[in-house]
N, C-alpha and C. Protein backbone atom coordinates (compact mmCIF):
# COMPACT_ATOMS: atom_id res chain seq x y z
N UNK A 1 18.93 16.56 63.34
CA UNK A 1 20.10 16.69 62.48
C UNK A 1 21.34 16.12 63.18
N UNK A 2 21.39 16.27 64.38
CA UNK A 2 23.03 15.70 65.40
C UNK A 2 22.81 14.20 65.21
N UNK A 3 21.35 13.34 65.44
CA UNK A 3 21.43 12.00 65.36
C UNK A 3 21.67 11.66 63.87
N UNK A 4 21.16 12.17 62.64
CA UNK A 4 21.61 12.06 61.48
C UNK A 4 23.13 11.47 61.07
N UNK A 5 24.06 12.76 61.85
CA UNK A 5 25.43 13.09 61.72
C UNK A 5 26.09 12.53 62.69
N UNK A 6 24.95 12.18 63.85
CA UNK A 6 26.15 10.66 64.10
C UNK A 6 26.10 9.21 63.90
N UNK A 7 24.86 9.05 63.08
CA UNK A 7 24.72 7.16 62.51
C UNK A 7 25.59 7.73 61.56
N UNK A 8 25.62 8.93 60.64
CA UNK A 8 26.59 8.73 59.59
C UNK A 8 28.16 8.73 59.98
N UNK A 9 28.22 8.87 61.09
CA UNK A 9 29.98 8.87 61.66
C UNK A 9 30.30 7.41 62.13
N UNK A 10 29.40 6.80 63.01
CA UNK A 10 29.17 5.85 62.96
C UNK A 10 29.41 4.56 62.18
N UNK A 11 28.13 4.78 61.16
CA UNK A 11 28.62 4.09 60.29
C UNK A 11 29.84 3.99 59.06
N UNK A 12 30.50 4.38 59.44
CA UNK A 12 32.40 4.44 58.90
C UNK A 12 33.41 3.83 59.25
N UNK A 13 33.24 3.06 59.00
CA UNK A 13 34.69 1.76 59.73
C UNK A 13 36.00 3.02 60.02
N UNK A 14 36.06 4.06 59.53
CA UNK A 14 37.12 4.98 59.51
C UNK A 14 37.15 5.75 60.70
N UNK A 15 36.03 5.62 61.46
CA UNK A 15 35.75 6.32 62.42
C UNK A 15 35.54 5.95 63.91
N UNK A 16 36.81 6.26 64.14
CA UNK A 16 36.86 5.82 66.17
C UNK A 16 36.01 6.14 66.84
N UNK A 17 35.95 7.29 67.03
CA UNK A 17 35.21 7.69 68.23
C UNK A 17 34.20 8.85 67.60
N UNK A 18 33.39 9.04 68.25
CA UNK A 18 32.27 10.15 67.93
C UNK A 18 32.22 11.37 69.13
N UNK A 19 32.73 12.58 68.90
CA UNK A 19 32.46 13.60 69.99
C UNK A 19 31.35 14.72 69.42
N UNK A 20 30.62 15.05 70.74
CA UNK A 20 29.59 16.08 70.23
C UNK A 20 30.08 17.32 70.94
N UNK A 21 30.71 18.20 70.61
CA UNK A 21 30.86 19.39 71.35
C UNK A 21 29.87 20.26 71.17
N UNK A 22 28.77 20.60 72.68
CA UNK A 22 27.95 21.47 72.85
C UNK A 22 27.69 21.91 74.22
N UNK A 23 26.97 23.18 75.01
CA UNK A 23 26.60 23.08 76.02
C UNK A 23 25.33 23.10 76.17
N UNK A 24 24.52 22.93 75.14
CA UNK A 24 23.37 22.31 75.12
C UNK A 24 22.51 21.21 75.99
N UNK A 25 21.93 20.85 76.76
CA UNK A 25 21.56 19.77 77.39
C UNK A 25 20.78 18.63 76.34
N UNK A 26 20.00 19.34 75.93
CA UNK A 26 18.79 18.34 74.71
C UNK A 26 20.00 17.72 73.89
N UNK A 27 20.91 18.70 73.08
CA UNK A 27 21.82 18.76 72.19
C UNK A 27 22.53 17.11 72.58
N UNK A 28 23.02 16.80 73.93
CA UNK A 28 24.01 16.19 74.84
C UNK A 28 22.90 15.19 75.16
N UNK A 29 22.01 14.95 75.51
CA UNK A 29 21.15 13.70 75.68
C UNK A 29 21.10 13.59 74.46
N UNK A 30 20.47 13.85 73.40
CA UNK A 30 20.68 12.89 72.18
C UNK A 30 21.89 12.00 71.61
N UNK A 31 22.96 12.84 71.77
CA UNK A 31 24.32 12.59 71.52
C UNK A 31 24.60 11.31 72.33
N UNK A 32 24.56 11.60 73.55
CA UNK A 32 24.61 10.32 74.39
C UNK A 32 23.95 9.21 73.49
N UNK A 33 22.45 9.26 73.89
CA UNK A 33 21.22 8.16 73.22
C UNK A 33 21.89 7.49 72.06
N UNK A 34 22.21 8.41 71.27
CA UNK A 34 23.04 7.79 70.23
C UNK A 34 24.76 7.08 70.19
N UNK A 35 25.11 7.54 71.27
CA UNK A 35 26.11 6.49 71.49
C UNK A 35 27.41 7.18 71.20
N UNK A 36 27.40 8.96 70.82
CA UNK A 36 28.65 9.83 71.34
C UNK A 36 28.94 10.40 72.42
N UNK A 37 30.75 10.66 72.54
CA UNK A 37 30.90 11.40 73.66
C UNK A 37 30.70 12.83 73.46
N UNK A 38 30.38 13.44 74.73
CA UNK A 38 29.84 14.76 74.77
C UNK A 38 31.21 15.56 75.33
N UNK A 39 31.53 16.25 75.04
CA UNK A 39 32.37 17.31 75.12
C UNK A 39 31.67 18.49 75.63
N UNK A 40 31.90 18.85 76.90
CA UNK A 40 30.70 19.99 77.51
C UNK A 40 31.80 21.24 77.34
N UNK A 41 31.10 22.23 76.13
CA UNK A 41 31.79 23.22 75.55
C UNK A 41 31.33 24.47 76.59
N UNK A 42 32.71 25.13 76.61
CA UNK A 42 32.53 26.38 77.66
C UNK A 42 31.99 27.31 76.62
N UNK A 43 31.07 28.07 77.56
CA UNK A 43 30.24 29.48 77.19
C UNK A 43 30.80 30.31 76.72
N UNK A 44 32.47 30.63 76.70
CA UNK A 44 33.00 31.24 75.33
C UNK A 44 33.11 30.70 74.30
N UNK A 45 32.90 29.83 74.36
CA UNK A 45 33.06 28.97 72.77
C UNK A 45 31.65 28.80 72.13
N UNK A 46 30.59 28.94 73.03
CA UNK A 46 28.68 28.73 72.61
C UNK A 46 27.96 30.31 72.34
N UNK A 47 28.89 30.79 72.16
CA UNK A 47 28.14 32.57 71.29
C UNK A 47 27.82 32.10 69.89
N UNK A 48 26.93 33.03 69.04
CA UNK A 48 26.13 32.88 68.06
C UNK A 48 27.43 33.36 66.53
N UNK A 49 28.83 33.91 67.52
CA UNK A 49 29.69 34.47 66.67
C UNK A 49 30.70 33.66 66.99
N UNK A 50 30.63 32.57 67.72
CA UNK A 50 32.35 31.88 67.89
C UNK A 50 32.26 31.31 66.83
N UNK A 51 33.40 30.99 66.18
CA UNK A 51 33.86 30.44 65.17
C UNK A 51 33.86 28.17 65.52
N UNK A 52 34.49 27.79 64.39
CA UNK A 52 34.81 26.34 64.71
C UNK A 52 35.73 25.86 65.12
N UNK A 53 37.10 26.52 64.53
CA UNK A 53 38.05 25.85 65.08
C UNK A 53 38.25 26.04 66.75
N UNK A 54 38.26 27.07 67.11
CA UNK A 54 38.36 27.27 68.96
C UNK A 54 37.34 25.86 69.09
N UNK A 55 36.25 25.33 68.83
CA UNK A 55 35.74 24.41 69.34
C UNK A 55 36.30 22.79 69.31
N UNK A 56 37.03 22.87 67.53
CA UNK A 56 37.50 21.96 67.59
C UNK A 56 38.82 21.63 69.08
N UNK A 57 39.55 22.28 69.07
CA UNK A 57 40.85 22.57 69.46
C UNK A 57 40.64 22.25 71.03
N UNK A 58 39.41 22.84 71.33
CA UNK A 58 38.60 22.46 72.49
C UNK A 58 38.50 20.83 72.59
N UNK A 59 37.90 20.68 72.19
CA UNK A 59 37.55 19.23 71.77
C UNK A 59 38.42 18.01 71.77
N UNK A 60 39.41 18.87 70.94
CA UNK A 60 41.31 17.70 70.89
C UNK A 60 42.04 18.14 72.62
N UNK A 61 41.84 19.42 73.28
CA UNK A 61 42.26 18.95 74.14
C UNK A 61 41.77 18.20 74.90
N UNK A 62 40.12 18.23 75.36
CA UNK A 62 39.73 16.81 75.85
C UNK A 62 39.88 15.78 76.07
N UNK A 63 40.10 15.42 74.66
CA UNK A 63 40.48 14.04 74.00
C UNK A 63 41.89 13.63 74.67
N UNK A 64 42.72 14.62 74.46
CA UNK A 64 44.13 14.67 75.17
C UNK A 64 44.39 14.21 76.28
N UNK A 65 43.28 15.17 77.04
CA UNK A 65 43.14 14.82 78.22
C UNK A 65 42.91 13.55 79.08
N UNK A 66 42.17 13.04 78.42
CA UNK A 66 41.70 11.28 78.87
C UNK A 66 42.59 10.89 78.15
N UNK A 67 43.04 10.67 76.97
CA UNK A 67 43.55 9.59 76.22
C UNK A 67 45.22 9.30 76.13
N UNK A 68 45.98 10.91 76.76
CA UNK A 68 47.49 10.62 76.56
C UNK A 68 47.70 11.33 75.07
N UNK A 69 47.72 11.58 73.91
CA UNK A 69 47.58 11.73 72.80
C UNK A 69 46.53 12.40 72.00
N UNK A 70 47.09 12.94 71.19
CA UNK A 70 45.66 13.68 69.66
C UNK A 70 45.33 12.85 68.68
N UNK A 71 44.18 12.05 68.35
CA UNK A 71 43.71 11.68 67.30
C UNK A 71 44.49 11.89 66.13
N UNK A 72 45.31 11.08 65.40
CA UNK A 72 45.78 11.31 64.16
C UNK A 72 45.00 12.12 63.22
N UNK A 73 43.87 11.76 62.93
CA UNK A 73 42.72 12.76 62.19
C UNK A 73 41.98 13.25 62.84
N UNK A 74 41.48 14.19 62.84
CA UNK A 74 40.33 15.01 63.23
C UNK A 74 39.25 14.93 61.65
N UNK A 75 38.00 14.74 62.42
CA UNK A 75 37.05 14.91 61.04
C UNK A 75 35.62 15.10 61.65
N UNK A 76 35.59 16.59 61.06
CA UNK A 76 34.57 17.36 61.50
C UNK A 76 33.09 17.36 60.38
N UNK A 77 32.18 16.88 60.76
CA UNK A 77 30.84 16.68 60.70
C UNK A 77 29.91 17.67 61.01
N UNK A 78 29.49 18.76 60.30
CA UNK A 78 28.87 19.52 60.77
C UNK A 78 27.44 19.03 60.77
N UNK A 79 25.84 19.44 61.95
CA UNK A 79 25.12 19.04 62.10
C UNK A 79 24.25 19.52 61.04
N UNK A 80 24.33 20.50 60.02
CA UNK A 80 23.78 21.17 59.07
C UNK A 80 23.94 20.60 57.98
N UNK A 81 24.59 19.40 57.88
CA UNK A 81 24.48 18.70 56.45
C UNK A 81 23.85 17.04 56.84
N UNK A 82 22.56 17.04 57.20
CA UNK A 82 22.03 15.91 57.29
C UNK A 82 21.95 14.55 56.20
N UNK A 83 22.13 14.96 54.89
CA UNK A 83 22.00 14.31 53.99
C UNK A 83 23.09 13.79 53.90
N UNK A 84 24.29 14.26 54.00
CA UNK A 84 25.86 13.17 54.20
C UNK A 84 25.57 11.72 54.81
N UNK A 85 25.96 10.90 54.28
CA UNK A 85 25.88 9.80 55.08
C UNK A 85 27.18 8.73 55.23
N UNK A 86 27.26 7.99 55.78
CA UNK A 86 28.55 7.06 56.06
C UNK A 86 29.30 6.29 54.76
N UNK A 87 28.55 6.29 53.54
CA UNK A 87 29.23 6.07 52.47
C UNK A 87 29.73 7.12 51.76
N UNK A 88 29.63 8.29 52.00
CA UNK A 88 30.04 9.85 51.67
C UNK A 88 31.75 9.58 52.16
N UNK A 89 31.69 9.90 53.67
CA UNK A 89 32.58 9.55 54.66
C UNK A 89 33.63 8.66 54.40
N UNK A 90 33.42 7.38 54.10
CA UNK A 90 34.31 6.03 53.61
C UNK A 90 34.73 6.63 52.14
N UNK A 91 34.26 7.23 51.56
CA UNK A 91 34.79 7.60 50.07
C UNK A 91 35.49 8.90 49.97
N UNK A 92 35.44 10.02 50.88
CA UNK A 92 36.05 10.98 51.10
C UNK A 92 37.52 10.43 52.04
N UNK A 93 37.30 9.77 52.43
CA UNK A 93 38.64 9.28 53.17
C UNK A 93 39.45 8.75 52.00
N UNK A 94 38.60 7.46 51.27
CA UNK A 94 39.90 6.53 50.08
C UNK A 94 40.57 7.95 49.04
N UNK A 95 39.71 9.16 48.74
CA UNK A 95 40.33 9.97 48.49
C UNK A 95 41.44 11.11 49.04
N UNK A 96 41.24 11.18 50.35
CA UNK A 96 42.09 11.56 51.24
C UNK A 96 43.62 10.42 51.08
N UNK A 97 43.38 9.47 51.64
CA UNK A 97 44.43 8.89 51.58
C UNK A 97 44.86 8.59 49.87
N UNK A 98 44.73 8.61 49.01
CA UNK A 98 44.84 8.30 47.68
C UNK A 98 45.73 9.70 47.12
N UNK A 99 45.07 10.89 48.00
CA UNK A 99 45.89 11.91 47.58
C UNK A 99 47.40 12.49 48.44
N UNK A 100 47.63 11.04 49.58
CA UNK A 100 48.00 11.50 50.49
C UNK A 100 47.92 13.08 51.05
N UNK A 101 47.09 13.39 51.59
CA UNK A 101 46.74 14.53 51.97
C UNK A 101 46.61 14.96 53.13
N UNK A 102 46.81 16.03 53.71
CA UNK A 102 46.90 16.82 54.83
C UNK A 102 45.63 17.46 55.57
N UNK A 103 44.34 17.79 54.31
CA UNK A 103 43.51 17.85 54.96
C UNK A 103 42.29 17.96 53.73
N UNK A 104 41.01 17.38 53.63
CA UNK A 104 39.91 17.25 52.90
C UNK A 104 38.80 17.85 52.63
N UNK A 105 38.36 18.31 51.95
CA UNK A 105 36.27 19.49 52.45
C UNK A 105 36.18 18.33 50.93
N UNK A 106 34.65 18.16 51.68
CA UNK A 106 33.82 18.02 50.69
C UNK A 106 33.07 19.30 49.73
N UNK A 107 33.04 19.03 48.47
CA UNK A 107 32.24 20.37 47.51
C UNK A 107 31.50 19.81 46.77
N UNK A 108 30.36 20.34 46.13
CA UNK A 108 29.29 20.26 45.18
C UNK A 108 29.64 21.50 44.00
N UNK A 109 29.62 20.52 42.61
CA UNK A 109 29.73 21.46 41.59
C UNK A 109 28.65 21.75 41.26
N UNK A 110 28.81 23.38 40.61
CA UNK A 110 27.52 24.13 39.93
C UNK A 110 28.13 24.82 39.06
N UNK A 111 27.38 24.75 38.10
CA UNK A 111 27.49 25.56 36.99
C UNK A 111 26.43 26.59 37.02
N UNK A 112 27.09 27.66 36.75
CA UNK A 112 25.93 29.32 37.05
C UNK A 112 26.36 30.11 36.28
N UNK A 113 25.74 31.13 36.26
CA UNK A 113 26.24 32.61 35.10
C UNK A 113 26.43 33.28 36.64
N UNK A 114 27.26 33.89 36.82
CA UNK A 114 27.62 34.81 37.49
C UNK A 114 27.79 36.25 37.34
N UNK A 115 27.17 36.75 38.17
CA UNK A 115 26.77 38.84 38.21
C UNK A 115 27.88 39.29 38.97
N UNK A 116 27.69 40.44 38.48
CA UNK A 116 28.12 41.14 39.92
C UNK A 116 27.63 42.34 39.52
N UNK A 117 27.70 43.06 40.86
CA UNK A 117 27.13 44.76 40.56
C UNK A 117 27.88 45.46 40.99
N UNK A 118 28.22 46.60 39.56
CA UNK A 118 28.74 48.20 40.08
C UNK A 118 28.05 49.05 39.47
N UNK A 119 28.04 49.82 40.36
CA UNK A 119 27.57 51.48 40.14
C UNK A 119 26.23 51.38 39.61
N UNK A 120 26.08 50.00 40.59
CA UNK A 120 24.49 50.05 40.32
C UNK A 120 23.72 49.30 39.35
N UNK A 121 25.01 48.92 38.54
CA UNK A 121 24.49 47.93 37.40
C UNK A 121 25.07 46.64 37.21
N UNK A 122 24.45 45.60 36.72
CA UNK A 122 24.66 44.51 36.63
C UNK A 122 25.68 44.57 35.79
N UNK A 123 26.95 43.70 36.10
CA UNK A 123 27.69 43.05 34.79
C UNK A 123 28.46 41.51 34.89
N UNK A 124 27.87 41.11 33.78
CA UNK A 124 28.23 39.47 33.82
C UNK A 124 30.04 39.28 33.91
N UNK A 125 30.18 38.08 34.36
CA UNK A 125 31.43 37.50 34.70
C UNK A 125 31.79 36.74 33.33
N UNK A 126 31.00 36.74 32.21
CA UNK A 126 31.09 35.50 31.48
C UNK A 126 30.58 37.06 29.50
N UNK A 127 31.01 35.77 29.12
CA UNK A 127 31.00 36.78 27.55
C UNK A 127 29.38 36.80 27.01
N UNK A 128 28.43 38.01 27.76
CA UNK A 128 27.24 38.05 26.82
C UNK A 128 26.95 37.97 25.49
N UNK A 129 27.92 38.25 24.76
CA UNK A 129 27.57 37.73 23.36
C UNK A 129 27.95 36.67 22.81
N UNK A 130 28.32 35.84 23.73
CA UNK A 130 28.89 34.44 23.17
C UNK A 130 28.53 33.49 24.17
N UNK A 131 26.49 33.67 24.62
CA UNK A 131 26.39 33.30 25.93
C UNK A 131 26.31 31.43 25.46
N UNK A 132 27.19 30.76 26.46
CA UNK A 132 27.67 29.32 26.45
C UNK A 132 25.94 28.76 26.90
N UNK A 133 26.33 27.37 26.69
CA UNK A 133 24.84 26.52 27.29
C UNK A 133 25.60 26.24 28.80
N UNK A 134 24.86 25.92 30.27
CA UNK A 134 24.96 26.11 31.22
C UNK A 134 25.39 24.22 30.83
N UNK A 135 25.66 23.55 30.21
CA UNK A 135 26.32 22.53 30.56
C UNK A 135 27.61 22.92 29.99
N UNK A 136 28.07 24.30 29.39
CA UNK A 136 29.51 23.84 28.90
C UNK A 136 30.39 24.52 29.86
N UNK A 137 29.87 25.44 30.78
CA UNK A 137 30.02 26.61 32.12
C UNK A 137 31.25 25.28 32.75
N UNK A 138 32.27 25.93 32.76
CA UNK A 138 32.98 25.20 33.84
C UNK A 138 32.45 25.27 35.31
N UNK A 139 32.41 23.91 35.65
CA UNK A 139 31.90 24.05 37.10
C UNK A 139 33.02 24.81 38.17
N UNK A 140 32.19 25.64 38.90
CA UNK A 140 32.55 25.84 40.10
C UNK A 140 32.56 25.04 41.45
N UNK A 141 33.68 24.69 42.19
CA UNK A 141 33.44 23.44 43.18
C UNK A 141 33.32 24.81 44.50
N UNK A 142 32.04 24.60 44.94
CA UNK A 142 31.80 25.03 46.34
C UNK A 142 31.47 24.20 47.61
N UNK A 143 32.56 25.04 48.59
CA UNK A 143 32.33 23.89 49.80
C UNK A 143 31.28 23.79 50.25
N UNK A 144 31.07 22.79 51.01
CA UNK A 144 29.34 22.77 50.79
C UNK A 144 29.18 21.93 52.65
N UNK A 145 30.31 21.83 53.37
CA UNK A 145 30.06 22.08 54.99
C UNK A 145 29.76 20.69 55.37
N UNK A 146 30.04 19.64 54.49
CA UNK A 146 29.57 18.21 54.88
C UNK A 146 30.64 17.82 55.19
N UNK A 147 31.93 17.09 54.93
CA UNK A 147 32.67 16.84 55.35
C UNK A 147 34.20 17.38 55.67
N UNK A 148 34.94 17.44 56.63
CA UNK A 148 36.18 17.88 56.85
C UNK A 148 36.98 16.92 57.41
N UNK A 149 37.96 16.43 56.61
CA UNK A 149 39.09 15.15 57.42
C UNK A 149 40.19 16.17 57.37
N UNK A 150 41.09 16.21 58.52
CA UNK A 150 42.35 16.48 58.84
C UNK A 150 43.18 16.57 59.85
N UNK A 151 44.57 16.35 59.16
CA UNK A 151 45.49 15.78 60.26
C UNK A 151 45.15 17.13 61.63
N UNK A 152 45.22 15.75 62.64
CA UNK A 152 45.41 16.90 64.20
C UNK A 152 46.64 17.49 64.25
N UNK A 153 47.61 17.46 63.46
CA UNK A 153 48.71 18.98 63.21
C UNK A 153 48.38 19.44 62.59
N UNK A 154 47.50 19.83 61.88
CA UNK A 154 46.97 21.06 60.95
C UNK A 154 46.37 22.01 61.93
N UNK A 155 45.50 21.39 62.98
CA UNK A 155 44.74 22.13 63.71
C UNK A 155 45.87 22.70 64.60
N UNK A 156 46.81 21.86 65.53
CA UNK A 156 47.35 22.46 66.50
C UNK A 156 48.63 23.39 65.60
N UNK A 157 49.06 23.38 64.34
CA UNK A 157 49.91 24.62 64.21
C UNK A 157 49.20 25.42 62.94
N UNK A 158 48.09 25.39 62.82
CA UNK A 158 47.81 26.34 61.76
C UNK A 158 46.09 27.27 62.73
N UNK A 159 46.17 26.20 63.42
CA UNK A 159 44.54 26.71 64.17
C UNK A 159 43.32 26.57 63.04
N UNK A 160 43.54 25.75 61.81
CA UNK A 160 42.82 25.34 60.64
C UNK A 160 42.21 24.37 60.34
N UNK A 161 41.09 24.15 59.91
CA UNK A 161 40.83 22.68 59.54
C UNK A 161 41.38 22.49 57.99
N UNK A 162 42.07 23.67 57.38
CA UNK A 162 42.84 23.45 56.29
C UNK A 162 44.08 23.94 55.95
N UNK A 163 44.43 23.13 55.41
CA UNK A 163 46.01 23.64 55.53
C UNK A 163 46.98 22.22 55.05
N UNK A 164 47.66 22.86 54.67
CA UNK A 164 48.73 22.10 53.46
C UNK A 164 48.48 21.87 52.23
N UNK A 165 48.55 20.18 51.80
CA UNK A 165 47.73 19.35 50.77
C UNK A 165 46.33 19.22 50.93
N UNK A 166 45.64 19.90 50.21
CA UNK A 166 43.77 20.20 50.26
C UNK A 166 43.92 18.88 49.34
N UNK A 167 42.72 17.63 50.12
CA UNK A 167 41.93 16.89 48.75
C UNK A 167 40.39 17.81 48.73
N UNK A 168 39.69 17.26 47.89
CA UNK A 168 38.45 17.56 47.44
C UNK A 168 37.62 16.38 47.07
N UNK A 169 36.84 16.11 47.52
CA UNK A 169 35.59 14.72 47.84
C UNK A 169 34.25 15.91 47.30
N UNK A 170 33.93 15.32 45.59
CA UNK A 170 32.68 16.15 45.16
C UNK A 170 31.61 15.20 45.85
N UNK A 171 30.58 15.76 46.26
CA UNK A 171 29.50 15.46 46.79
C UNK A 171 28.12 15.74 45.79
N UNK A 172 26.92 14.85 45.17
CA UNK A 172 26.10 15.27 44.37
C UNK A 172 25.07 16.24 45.26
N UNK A 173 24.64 17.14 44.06
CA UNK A 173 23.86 18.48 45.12
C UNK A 173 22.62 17.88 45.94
N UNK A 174 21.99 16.67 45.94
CA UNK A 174 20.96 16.23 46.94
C UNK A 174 21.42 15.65 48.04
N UNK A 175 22.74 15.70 47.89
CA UNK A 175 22.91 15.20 49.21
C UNK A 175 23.98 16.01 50.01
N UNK A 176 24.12 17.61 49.61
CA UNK A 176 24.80 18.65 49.41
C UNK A 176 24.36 20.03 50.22
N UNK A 177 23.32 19.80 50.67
CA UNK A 177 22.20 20.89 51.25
C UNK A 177 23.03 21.29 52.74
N UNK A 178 22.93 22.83 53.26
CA UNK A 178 23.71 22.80 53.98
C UNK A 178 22.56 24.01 54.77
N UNK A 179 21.89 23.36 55.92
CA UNK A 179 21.09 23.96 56.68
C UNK A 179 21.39 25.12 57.15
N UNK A 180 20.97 26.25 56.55
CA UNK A 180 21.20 27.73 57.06
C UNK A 180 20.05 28.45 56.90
N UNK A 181 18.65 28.47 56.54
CA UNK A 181 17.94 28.61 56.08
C UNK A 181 16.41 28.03 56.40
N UNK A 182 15.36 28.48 56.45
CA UNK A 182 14.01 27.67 57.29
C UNK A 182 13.71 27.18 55.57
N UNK A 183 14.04 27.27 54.38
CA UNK A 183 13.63 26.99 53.32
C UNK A 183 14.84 25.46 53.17
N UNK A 184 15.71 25.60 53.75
CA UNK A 184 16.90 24.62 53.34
C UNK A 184 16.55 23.40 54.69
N UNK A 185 15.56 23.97 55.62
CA UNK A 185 15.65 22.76 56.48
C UNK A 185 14.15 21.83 55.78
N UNK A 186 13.46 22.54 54.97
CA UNK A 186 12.35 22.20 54.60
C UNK A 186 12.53 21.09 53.29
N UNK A 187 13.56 21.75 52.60
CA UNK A 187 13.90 21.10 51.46
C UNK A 187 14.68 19.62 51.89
N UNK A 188 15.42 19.86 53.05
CA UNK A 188 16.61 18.74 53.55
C UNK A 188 15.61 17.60 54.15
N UNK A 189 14.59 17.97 54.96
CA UNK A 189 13.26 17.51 55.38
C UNK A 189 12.64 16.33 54.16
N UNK A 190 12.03 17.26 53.68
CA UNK A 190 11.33 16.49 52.03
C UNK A 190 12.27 15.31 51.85
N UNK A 191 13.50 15.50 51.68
CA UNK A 191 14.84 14.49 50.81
C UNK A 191 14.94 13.31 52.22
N UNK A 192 14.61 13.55 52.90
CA UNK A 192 15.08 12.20 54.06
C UNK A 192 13.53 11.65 54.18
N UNK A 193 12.92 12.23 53.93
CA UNK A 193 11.48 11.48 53.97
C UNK A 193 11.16 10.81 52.45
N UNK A 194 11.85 10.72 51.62
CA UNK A 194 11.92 10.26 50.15
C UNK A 194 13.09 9.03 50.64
N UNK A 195 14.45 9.30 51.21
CA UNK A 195 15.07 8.10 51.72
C UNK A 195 14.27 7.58 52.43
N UNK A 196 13.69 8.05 53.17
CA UNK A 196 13.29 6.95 54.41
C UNK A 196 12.39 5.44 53.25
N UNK A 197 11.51 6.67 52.50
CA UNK A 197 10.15 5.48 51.67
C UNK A 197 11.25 4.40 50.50
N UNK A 198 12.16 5.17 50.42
CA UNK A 198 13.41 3.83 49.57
C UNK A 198 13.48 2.76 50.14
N UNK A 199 13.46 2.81 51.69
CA UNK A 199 14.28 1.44 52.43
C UNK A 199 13.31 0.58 52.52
């Protein structure tokens, strides 16, 4: 999944440089092989509960560090959305900049009937006796962990990868899958072995 998410960074004329923040070794030889820099993340930042931004922030000071300066954008690639690819990327940006915007997530719409439960019992979000056809359901846009563009002042005064002017870059649901799951790596699996027999 990391070599996935970095031919797709890669391949983005939009995209300078490639960092892999991990303290992983396997994680960090691939990254290399593939032709990113490795960012060797400290052991408070590699718990099963640290969050992202401390890593990003990590990461920009690095960058800082060698370079004099913060990356105008930061754009975070998570390794759990393998199916994103570098034309995702190039088109989430012309929308970024189109909206002049501050900072971007990619989402996948769905249309669903929505529950919820009290006191034990189900009750719909939506009018049961006037139940709609699931194409007239206004979609819901959920983030869906594939792409994040935003300015490196969002991060250093909000500690956010969002914040200000939000764009939104819809993503179609096959290429939307967001690895959390031994059923979602199986399914994400299947879909790149169907690309692969395209080419």
């Amino acid at each position: 999944m990391i070599a996935h998410t970095i031919r797709a960074a890669k391949g983005c004329a939009r995209v300078d440089s490639v960092l892999v923040s991990t303290e992983d070794k396997e994680i960090a030889s691939v990254a290399e092989r593939e032709g990113a820099l490795v960012v060797p993340r400290p052991a408070q930042l590699a718990q099963d509960s640290s969050p992202t931004e401390p890593c990003i922030l990590h990461a920009m000071d690095w960058w800082l560090e060698r370079n004099g300066e913060d990356p105008a954008i930061v754009v975070l690639l998570q390794p759990t959305s393998p199916l994103r690819d570098s034309t995702d990327i190039e088109q989430a940006f012309t929308i970024y900049d189109r909206a002049e915007a501050d900072c971007l997530l990619s989402v996948v719409e769905r249309r669903e009937f929505h529950w919820e439960e009290r006191e034990g019992l189900g009750n719909p979000k939506w009018d049961i006796r006037n139940r709609p056809r699931r194409q007239e359901l206004a979609p819901d846009l959920i983030e869906n962990g594939a792409i994040y563009i935003t300015k490196s002042s969002v991060y250093r005064e909000q500690g956010n990868r969002l914040g200000g002017r939000i764009a939104l870059y819809r993503m179609p649901p096959e290429r939307s899958i967001d690895v959390d799951e031994p059923f979602d790596l199986l399914l994400a699996g299947m879909l790149l072995e169907k690309r692969k027999e395209r080419k």
